[in-house]
N, C-alpha and C. Protein backbone atom coordinates (compact mmCIF):
# COMPACT_ATOMS: atom_id res chain seq x y z
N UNK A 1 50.18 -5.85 -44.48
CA UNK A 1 51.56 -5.71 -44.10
C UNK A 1 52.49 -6.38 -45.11
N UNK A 2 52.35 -7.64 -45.59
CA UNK A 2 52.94 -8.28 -46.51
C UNK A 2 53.16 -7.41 -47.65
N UNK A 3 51.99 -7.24 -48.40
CA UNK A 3 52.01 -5.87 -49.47
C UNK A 3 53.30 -4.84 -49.42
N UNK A 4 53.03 -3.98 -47.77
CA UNK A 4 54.49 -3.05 -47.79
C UNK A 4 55.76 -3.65 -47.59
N UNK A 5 55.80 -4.56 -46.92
CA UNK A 5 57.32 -5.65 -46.96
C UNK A 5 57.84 -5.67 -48.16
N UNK A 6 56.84 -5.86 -49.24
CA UNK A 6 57.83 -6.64 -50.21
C UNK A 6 57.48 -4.85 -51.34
N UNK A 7 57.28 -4.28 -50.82
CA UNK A 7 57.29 -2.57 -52.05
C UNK A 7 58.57 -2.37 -51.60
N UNK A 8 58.44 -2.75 -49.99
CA UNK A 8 60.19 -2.19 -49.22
C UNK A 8 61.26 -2.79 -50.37
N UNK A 9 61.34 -4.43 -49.66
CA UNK A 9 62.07 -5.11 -51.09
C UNK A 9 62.44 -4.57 -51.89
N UNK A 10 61.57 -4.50 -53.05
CA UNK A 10 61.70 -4.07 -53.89
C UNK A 10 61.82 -2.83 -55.16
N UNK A 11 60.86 -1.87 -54.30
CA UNK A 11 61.90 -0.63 -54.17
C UNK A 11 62.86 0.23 -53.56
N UNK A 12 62.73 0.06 -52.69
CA UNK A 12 63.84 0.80 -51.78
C UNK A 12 65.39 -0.19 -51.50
N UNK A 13 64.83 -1.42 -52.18
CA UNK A 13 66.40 -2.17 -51.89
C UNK A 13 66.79 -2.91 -53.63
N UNK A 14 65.74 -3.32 -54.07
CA UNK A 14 65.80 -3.17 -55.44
C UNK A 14 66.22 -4.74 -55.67
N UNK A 15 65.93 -5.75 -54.44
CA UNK A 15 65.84 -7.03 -54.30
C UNK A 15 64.69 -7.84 -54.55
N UNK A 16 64.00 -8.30 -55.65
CA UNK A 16 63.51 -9.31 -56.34
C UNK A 16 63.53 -10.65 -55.55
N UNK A 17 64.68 -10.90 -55.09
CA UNK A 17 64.69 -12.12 -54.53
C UNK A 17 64.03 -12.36 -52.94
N UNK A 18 64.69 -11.40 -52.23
CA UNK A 18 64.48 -11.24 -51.47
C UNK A 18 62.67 -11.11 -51.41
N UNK A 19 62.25 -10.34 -52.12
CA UNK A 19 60.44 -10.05 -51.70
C UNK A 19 60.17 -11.45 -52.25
N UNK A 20 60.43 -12.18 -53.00
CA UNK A 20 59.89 -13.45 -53.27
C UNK A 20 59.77 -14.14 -52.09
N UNK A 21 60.79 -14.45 -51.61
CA UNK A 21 61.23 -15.19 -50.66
C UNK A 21 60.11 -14.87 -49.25
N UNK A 22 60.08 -13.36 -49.24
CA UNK A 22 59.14 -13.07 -47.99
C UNK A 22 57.76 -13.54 -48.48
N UNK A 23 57.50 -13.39 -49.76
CA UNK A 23 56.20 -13.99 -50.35
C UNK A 23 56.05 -15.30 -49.79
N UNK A 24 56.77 -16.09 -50.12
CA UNK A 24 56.91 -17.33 -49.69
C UNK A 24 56.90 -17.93 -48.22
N UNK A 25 57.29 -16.90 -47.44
CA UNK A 25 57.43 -17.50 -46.46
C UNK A 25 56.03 -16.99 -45.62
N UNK A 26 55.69 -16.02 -46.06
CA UNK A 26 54.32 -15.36 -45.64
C UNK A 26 53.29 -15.81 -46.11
N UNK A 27 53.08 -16.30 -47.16
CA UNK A 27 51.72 -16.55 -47.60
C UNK A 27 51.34 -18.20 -47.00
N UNK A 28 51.43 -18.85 -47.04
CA UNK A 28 50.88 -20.36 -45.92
C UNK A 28 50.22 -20.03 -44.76
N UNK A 29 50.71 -18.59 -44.27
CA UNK A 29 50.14 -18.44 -43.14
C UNK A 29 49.23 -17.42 -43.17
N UNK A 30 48.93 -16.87 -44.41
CA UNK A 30 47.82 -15.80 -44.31
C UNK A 30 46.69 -16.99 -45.42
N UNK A 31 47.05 -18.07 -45.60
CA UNK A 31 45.90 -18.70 -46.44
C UNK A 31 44.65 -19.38 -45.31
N UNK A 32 44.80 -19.37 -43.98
CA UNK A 32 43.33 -19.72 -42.99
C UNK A 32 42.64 -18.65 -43.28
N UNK A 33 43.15 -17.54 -43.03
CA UNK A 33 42.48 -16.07 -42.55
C UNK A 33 41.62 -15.81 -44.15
N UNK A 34 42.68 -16.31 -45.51
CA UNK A 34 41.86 -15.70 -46.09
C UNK A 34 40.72 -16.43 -46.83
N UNK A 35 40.80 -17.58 -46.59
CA UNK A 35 39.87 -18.88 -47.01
C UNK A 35 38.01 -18.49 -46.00
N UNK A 36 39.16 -18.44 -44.72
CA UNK A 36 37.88 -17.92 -43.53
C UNK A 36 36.95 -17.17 -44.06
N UNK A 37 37.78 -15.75 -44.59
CA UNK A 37 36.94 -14.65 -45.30
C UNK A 37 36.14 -14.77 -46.38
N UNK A 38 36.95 -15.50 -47.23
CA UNK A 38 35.90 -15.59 -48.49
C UNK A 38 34.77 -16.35 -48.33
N UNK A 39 34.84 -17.44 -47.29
CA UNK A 39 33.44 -18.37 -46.64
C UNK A 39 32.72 -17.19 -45.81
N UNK A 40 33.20 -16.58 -45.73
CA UNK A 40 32.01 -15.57 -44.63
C UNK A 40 31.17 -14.77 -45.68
N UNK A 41 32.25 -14.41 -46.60
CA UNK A 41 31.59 -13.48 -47.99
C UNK A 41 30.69 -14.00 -48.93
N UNK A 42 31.26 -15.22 -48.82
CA UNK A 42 30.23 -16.16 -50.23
C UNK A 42 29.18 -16.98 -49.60
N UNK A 43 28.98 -17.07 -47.88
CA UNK A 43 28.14 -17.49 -46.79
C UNK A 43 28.09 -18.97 -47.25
């Protein structure tokens, strides 16, 4: 979902800042989920 948020951003509104910003505010909270995963992958 993050991914299409910030294509929105940034193409269809042509705001740079703005998708940063959602970067920012989104990613802290997708770093459990993806730490989780890579320990499940690398066992």
């Amino acid at each position: 979902m993050l991914g299409y948020e910030v294509d929105h951003y940034l193409d269809d509104h042509g705001d740079v800042e703005l998708a940063v910003e959602c970067i920012h505010e989104s990613l802290p909270g997708l770093l459990p989920t993806c730490r989780a995963t890579l320990a499940t992958i690398l066992g």
